[in-house]
Protein backbone atom coordinates (compact mmCIF):
# COMPACT_ATOMS: atom_id res chain seq x y z
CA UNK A 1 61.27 14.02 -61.62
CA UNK A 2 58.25 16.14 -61.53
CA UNK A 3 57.71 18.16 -58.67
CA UNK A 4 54.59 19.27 -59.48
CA UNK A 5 52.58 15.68 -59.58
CA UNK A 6 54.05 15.07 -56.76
CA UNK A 7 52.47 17.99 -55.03
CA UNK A 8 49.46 17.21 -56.26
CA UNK A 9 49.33 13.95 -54.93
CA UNK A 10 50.39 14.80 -51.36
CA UNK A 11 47.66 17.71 -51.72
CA UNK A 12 44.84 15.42 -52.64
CA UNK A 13 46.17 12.83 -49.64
CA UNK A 14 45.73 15.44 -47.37
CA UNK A 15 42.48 16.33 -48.67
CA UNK A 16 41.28 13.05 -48.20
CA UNK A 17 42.16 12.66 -45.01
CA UNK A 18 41.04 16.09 -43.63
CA UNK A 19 37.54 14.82 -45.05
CA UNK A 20 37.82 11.38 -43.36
CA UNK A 21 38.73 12.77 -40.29
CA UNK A 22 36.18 15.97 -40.02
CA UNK A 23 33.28 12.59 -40.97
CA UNK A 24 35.22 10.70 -37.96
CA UNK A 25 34.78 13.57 -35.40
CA UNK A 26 31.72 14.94 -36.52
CA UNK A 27 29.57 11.10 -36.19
CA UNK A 28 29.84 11.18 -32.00
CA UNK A 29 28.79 14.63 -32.24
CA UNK A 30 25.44 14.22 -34.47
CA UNK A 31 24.68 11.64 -32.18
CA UNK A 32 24.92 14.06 -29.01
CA UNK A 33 22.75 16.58 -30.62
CA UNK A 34 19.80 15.85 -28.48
CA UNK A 35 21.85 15.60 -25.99
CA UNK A 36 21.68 11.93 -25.16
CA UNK A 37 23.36 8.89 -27.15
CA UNK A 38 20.93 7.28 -29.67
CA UNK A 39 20.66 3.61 -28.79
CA UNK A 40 19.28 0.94 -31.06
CA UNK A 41 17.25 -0.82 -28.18
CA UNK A 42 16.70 1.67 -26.28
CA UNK A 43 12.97 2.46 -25.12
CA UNK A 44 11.15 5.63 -24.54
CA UNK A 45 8.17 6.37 -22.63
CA UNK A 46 6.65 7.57 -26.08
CA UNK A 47 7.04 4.59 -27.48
CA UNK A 48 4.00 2.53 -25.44
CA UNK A 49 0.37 3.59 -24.63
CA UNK A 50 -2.25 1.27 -22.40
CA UNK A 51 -5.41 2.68 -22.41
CA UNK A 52 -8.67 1.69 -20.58
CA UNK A 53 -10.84 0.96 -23.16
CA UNK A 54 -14.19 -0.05 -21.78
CA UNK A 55 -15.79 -2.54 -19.69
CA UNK A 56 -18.78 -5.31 -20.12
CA UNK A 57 -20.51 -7.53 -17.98
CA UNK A 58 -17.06 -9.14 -15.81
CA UNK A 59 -14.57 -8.01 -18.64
CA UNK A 60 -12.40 -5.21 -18.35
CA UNK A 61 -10.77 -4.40 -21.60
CA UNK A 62 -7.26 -2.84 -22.06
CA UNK A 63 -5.32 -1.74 -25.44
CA UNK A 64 -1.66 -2.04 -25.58
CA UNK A 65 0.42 -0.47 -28.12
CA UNK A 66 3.89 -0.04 -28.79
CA UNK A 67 5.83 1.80 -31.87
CA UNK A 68 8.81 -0.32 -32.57
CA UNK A 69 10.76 1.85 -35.41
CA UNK A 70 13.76 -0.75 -35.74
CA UNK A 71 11.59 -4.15 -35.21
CA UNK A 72 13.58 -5.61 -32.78
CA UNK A 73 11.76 -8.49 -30.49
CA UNK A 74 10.50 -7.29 -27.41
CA UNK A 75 8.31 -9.01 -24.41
CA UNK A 76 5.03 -8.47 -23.47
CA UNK A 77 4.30 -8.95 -20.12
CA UNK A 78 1.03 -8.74 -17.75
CA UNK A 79 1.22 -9.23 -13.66
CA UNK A 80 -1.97 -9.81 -11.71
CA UNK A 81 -2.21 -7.84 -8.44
CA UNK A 82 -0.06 -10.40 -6.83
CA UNK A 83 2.98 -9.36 -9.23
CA UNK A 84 2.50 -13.03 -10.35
CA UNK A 85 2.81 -13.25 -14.72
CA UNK A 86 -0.40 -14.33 -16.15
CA UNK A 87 1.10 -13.33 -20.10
CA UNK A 88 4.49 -13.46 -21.52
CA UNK A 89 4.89 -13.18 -25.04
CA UNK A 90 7.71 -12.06 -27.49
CA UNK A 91 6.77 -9.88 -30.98
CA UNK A 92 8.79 -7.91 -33.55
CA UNK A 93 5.79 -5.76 -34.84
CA UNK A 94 6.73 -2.49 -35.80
CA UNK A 95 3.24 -0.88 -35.30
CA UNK A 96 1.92 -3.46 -32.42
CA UNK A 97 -1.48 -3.43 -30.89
CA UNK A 98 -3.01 -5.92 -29.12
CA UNK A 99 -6.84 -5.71 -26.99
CA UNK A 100 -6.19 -7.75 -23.71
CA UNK A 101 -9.26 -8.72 -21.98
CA UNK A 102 -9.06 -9.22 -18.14
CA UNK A 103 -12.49 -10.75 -16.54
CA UNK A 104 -13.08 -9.09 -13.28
CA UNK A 105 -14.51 -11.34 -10.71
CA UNK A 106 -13.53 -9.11 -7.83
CA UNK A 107 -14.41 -5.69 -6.96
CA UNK A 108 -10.73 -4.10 -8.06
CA UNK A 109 -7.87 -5.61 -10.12
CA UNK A 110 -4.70 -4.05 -10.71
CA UNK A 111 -3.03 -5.25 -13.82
CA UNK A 112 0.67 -4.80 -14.50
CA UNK A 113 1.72 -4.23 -18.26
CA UNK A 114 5.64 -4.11 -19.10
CA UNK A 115 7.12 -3.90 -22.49
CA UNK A 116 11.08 -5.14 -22.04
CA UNK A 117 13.33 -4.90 -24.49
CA UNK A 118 16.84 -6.61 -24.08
CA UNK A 119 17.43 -4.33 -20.32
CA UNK A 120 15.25 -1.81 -21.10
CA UNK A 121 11.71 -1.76 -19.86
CA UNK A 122 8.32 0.73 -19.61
CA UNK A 123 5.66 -0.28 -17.12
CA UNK A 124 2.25 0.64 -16.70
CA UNK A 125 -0.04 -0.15 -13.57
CA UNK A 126 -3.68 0.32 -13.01
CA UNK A 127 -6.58 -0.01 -10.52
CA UNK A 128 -9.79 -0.77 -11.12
CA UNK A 129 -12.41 -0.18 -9.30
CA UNK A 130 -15.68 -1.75 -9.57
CA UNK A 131 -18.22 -0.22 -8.08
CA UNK A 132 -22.28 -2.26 -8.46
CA UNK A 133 -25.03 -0.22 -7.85
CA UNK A 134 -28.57 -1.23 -7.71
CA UNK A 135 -31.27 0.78 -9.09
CA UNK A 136 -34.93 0.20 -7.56
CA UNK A 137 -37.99 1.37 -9.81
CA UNK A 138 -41.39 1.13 -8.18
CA UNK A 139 -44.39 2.05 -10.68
CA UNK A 140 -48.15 2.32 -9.70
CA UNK A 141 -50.13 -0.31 -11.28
């Protein structure tokens, strides 16, 4: 019998499974480097911007845009200032952006956007305030 392959072969099984067990421990810890567990469908605040882009004649115009890195479907939703949906709509866009136009009858709105995600969900809210001044210009004839 030869001791020596023998040795070898319980030396490399060890070797193997120090390496598969320092990968094992070390995963978790990568993870926790940032000091909070990285979630597939997880949102951040980051992730979504609504801006106020402008305004003409009884149109108020917003622009909605969310980075979705892993494409997973998400919901866009948009709540009139009685909390009541007026849009609901599912995407998978990785780079979305969408203009939403809101036509402004009285003098303030406040619009609602939320981007959900499985449980996970950002909100924005806004007022606006509309404000119609009259100008008067009286020239000598």
């Amino acid at each position: 019998m030869n001791t020596n392959s023998f040795g070898t072969r319980v030396v490399k099984a060890l070797s193997v499974a120090v390496v598969a067990l320092v990968f094992f421990v070390s995963n978790p810890l990568t993870s926790l480097a940032n000091g909070e567990i990285n979630k597939k469908s997880g949102l951040t605040d980051g992730q979504v911007s609504v801006t106020y882009v402008g305004a003409d004649n009884n149109n108020v115009v917003f622009r909605v845009e969310f980075e979705n890195p892993t494409a997973e479907k998400f919901w866009l939703i948009i709540k009139n200032d009685a909390g009541e949906v007026v849009y609901r709509k599912q995407f998978s866009d990785t780079h979305f952006a969408k203009s939403v136009t809101f036509q402004q009858e009285d003098a303030d709105i406040h619009p609602t956007f939320v981007i959900r995600n499985g449980e996970n969900e950002i909100v924005r809210q806004f007022a606006v305030n509309r404000t119609v001044t009259e100008k008067t210009i009286v020239t000598k004839l």
